[in-house]
Protein backbone atom coordinates (compact mmCIF):
# COMPACT_ATOMS: atom_id res chain seq x y z
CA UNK A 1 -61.39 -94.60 34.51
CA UNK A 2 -61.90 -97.19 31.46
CA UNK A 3 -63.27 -95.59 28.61
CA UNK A 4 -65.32 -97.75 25.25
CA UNK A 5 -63.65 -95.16 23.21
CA UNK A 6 -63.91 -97.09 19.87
CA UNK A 7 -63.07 -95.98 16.12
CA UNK A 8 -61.59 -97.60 13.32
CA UNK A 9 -59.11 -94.31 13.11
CA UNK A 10 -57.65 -91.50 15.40
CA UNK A 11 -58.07 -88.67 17.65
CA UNK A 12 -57.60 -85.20 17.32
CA UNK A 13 -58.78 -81.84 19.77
CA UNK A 14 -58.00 -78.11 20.14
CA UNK A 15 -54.92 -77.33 21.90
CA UNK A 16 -51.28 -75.50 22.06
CA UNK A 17 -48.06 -77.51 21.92
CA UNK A 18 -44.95 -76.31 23.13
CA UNK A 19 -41.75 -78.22 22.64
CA UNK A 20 -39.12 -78.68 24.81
CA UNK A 21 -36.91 -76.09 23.60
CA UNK A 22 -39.49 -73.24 23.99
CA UNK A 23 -40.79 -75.39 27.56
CA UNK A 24 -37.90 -74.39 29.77
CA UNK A 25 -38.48 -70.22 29.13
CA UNK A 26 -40.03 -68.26 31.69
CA UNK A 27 -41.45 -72.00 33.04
CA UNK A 28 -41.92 -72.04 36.94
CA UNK A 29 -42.02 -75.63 38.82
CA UNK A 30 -44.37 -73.64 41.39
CA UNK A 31 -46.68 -71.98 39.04
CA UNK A 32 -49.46 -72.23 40.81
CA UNK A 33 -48.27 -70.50 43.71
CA UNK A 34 -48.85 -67.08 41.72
CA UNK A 35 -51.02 -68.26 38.80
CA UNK A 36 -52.12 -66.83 35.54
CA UNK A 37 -54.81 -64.27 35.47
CA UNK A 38 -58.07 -65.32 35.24
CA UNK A 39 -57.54 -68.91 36.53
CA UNK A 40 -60.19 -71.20 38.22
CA UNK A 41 -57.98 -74.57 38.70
CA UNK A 42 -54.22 -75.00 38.74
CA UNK A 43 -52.52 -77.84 39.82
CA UNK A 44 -48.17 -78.00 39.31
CA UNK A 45 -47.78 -81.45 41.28
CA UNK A 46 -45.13 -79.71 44.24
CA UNK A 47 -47.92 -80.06 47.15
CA UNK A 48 -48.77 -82.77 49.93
CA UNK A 49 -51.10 -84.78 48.04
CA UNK A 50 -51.81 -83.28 44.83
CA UNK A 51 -54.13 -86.12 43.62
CA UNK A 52 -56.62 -85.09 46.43
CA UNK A 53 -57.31 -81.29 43.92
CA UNK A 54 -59.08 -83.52 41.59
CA UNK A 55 -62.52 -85.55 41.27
CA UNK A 56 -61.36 -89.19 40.81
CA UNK A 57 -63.77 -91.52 41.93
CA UNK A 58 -62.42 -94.51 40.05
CA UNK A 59 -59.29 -95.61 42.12
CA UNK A 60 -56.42 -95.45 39.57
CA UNK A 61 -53.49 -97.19 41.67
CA UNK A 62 -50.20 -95.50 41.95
CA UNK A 63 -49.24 -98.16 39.29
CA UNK A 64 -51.05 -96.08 36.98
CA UNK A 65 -51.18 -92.45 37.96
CA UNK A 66 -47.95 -91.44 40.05
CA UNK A 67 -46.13 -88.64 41.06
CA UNK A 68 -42.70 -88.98 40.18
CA UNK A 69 -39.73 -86.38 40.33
CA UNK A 70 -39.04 -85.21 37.25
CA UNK A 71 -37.07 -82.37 35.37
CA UNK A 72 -40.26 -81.35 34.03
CA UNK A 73 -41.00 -77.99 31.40
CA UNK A 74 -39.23 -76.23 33.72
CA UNK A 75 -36.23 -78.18 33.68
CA UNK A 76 -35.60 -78.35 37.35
CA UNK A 77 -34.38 -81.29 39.17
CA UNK A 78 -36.68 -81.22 41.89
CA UNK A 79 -39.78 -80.85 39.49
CA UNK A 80 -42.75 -83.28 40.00
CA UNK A 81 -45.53 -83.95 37.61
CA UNK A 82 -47.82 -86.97 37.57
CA UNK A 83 -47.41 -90.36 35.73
CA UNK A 84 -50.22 -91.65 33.76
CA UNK A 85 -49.54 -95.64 32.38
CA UNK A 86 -51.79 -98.49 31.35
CA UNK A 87 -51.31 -101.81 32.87
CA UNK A 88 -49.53 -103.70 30.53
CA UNK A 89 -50.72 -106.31 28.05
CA UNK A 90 -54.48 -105.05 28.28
CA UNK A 91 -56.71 -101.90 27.27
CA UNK A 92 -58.34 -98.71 29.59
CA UNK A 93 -56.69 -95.69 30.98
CA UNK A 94 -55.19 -94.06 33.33
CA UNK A 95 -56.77 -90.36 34.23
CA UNK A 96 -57.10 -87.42 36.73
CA UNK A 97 -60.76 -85.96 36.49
CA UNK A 98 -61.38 -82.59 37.78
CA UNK A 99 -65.48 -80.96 37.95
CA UNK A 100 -65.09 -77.65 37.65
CA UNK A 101 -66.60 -75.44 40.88
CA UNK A 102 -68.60 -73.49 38.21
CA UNK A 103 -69.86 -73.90 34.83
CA UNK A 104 -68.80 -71.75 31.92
CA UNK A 105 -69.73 -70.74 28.26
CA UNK A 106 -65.55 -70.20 27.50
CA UNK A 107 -62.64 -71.68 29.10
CA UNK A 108 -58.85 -72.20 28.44
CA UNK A 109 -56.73 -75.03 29.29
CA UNK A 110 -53.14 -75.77 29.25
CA UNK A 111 -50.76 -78.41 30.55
CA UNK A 112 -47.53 -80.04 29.74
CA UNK A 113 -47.24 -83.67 28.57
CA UNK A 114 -44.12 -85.58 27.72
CA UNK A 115 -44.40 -89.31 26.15
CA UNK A 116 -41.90 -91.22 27.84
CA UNK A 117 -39.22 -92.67 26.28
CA UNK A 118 -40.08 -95.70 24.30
CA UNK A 119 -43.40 -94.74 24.12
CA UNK A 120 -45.21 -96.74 21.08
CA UNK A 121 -47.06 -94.58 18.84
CA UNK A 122 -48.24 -97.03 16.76
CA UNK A 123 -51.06 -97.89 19.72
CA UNK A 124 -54.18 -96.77 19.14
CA UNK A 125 -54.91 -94.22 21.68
CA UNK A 126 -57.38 -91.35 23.29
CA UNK A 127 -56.40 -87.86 25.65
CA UNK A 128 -58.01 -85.36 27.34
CA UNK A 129 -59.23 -82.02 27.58
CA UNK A 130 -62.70 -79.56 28.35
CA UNK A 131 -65.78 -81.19 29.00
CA UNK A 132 -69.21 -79.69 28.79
CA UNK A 133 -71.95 -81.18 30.37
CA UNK A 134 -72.24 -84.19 33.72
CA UNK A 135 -69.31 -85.76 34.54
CA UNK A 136 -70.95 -89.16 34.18
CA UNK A 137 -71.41 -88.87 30.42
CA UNK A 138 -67.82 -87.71 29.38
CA UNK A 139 -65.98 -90.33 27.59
CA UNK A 140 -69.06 -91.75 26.21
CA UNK A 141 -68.88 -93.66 22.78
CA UNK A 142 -70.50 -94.13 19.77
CA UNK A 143 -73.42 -91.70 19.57
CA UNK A 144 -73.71 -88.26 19.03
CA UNK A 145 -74.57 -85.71 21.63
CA UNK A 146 -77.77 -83.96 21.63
CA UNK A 147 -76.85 -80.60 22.39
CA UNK A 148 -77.87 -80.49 25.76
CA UNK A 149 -76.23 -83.59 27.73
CA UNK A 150 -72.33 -83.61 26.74
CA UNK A 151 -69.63 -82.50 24.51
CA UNK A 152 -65.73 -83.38 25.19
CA UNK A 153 -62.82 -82.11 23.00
CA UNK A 154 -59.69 -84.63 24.01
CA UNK A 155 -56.65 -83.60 22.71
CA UNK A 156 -54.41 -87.10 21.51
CA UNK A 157 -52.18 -88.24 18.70
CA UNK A 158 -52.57 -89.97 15.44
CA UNK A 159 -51.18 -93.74 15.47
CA UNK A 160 -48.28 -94.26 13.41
CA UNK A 161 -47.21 -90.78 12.44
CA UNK A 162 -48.40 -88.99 16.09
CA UNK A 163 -49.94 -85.95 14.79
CA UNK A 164 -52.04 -84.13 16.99
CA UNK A 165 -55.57 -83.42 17.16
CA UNK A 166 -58.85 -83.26 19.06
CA UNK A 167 -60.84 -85.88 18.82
CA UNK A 168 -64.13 -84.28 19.27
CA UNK A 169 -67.33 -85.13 20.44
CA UNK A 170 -70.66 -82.23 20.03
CA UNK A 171 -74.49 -82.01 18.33
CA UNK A 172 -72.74 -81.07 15.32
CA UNK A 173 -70.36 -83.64 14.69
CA UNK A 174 -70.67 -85.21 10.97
CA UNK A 175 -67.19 -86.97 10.48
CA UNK A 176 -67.75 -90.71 11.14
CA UNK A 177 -71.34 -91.19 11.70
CA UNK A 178 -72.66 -94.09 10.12
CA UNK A 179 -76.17 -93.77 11.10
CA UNK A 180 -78.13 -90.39 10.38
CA UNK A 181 -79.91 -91.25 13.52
CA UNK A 182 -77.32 -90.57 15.34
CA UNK A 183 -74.32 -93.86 15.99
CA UNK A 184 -70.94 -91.41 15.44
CA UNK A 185 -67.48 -91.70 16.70
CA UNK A 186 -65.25 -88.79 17.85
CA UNK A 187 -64.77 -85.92 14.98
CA UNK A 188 -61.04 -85.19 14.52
CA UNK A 189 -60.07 -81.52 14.70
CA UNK A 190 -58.07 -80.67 12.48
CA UNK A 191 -59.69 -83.36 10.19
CA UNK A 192 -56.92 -85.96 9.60
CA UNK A 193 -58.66 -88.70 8.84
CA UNK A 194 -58.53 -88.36 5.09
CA UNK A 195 -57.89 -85.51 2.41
CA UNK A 196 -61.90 -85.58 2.04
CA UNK A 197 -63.18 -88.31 0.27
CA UNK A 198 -65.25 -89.50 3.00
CA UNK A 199 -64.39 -88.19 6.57
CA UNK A 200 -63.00 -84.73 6.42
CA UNK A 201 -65.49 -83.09 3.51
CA UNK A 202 -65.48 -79.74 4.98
CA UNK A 203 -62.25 -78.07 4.04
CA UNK A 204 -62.52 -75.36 6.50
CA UNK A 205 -61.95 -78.49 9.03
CA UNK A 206 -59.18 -79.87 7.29
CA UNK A 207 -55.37 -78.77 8.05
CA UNK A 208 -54.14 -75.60 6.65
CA UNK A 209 -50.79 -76.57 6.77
CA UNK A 210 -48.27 -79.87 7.59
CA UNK A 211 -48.79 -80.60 11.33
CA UNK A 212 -45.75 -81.62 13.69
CA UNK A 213 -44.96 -85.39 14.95
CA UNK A 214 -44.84 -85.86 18.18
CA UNK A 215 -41.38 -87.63 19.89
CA UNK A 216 -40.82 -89.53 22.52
CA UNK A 217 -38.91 -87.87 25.29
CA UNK A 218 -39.57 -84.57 24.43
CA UNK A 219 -42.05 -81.93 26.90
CA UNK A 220 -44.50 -80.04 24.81
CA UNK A 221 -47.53 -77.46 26.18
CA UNK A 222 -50.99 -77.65 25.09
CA UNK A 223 -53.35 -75.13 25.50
CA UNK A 224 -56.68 -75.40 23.91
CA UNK A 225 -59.79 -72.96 23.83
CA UNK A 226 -63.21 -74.00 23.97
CA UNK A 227 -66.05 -71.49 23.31
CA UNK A 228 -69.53 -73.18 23.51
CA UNK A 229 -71.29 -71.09 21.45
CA UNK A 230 -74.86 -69.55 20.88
CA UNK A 231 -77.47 -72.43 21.71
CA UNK A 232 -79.05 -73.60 17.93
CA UNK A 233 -81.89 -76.29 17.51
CA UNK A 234 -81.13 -76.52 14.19
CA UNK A 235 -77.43 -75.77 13.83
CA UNK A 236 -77.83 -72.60 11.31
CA UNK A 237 -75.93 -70.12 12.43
CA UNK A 238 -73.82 -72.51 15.00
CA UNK A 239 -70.69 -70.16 16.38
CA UNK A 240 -69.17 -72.70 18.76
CA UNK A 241 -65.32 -72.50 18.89
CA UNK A 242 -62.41 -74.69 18.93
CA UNK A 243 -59.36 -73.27 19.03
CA UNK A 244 -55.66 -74.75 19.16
CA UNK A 245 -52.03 -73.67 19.23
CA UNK A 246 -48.66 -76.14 19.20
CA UNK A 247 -45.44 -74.11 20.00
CA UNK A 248 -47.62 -70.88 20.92
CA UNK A 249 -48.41 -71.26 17.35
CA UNK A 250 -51.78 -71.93 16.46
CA UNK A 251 -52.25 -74.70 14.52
CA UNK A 252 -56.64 -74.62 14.51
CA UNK A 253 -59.82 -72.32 14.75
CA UNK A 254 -62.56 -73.63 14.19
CA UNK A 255 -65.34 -71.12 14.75
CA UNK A 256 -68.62 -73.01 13.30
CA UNK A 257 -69.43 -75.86 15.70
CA UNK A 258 -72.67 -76.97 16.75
CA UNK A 259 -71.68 -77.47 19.95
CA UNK A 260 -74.90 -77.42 22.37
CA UNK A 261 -79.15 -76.40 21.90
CA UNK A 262 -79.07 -74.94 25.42
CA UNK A 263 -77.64 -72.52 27.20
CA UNK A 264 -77.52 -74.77 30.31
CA UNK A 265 -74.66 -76.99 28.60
CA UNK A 266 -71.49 -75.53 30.15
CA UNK A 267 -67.94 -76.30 30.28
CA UNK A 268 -67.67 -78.06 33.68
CA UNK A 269 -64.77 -80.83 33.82
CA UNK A 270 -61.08 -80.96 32.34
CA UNK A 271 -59.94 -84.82 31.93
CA UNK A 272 -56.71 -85.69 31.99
CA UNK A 273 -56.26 -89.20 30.38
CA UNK A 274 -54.37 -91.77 29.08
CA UNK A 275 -56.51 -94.48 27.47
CA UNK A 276 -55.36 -97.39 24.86
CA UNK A 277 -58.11 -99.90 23.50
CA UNK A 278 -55.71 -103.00 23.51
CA UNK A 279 -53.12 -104.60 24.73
CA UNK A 280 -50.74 -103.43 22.06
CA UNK A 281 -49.36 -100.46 24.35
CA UNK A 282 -46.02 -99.81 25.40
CA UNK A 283 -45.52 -100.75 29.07
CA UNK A 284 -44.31 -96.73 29.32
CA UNK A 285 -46.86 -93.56 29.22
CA UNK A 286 -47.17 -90.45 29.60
CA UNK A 287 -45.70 -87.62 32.00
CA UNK A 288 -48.12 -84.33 32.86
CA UNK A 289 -47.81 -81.18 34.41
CA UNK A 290 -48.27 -77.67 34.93
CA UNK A 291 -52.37 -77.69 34.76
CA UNK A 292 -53.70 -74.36 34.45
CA UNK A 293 -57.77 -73.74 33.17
CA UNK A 294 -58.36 -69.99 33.24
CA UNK A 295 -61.28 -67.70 31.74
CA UNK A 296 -57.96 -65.64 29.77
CA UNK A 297 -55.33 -66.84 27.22
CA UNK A 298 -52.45 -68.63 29.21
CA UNK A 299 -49.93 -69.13 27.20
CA UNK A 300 -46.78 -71.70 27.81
CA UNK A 301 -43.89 -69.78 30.29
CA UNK A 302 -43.19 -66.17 28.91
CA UNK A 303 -44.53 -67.49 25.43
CA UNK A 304 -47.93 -66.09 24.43
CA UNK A 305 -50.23 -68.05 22.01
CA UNK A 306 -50.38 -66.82 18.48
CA UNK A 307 -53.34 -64.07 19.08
CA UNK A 308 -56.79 -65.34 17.90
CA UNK A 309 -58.57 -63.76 14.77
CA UNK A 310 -62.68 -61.69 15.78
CA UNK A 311 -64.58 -64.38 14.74
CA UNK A 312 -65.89 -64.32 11.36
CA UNK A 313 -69.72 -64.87 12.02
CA UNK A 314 -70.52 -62.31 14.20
CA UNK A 315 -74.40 -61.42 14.59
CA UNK A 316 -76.44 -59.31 16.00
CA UNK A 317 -79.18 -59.99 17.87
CA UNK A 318 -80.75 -56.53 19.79
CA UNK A 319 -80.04 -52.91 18.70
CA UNK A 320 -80.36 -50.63 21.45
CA UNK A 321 -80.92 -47.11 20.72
């Protein structure tokens, strides 16, 4: 699936990191055989044709997204996980699409991604994550949502020193958006675009503390939360939630995103993606596995993520004697 992804920045999303050290504990190459509670998808790459549990329509060769053996989070020889690269010497991606069978107002997602060796994170890049909204639309560039078609939060790395983030797409994003009318590229979550001057002006958006670099080599989980929120026409009062952890340690909560106007914009897809706008790549990618999306926390092996605050803008709507 080739994406028109285009900003004169980075990426950033909601999401839980786990690195390699924590990735091997309690880690199962067959998790999906007994799977977290509360799950709707699961996919751990050890059946007949794994591809055939997702929604591609697009064709990506083998070239680009393979199985391959691998040792994996679980550190097991006979682990498998799927491949995603980009042809070499040109830009698009490589991705597995899944549509959800349902939709839903709150969903969790976790997998396990490893940057193979050599991998150059100096190339300008884009991930993947929940999707609200038609399949059709996700991955669209350039212009703001309206609340009631799309919103995609794609967890991906800053180029040059590979922080992580969500690069964020919803009714209320304000980061990059040249034209009030609406022409805005992808929010970055936590906001890492600048210290404020012109990108990241709200500091509760901004980093509370000094996030990780990603390495080559290395496995790491990601679990992210997305909670669409109570439907606003205006955005006052907007209690959408974005939530991320790296390490089971949360690194993110963002609980006041105008995320849709209607109720009928639910969480429906999870993309899995590898996309790079040039030619500048590294002829190496990315390794994934482990997919879990689940209406409950998931966690990364026997490690928990960091427990979530209440949320701070609670409100009531009906008293009922």
């Amino acid at each position: 699936m080739e994406l028109s992804f285009t900003r004169t920045g980075c990426l950033v999303s909601a999401f839980l990191l786990l690195a390699a050290g924590m990735a091997s504990a309690g880690i199962s190459r067959n998790e999906c055989s007994n799977p977290p509670a509360g799950t709707v998808f699961c996919e751990d790459f050890e059946g007949t044709n794994p591809k055939a549990n997702f929604s591609d329509y697009d064709g990506n060769p083998d070239t680009e997204n393979l199985i391959v053996t691998n040792t994996g989070p679980a550190g097991d020889p006979a682990n498998r996980a799927i491949r995603l690269r980009v042809p070499a010497g040109q830009g698009g991606g490589s991705d597995l699409f899944k549509v959800l069978s349902s939709g839903y107002d709150k969903l969790y997602a976790r997998w396990y991604f490893m940057y193979e060796p050599g991998f150059n994170f100096s190339a300008r890049n884009h991930g993947g994550g929940l999707a609200a909204g038609d399949r059709n639309l996700v991955g669209a560039s350039g212009i703001r949502p309206t609340g009631s078609d799309w919103a995609g939060f794609f967890v991906q790395y800053m180029e040059g020193p590979a922080t992580p983030y969500a690069y964020s797409y919803y009714r209320g994003m304000y980061q990059d958006c040249s034209n009030p009318s609406g022409n805005c590229w992808g929010d970055s979550l936590p906001c890492v675009y600048d210290s404020g001057a012109y990108y990241c002006k709200q500091p509760q958006h901004r980093p509370t503390e000094s996030l990780p670099n990603l390495v080559a080599g290395q496995w790491y989980c990601v679990e992210q939360m997305l909670d669409m929120g109570t439907p606003t026409t205006t955005g006052v009062g907007a209690d959408g939630r974005l939530a991320t952890w790296l390490d089971s340690k949360l690194l993110g909560d963002y609980q006041d995103l105008w995320i849709r106007t209607t109720s009928s914009l639910k969480i429906r897809n999870l993309w899995l993606s590898l996309y790079h706008h040039d030619g500048t790549h590294s002829t190496v990618g990315e390794l994934i596995d482990n997919v879990v999306v689940s209406t409950q926390p998931i966690g990364c092996g026997s490690v928990p993520p960091e427990v979530l605050s209440a949320p701070k803008n609670l409100r009531i709507f009906k008293v009922v004697p």
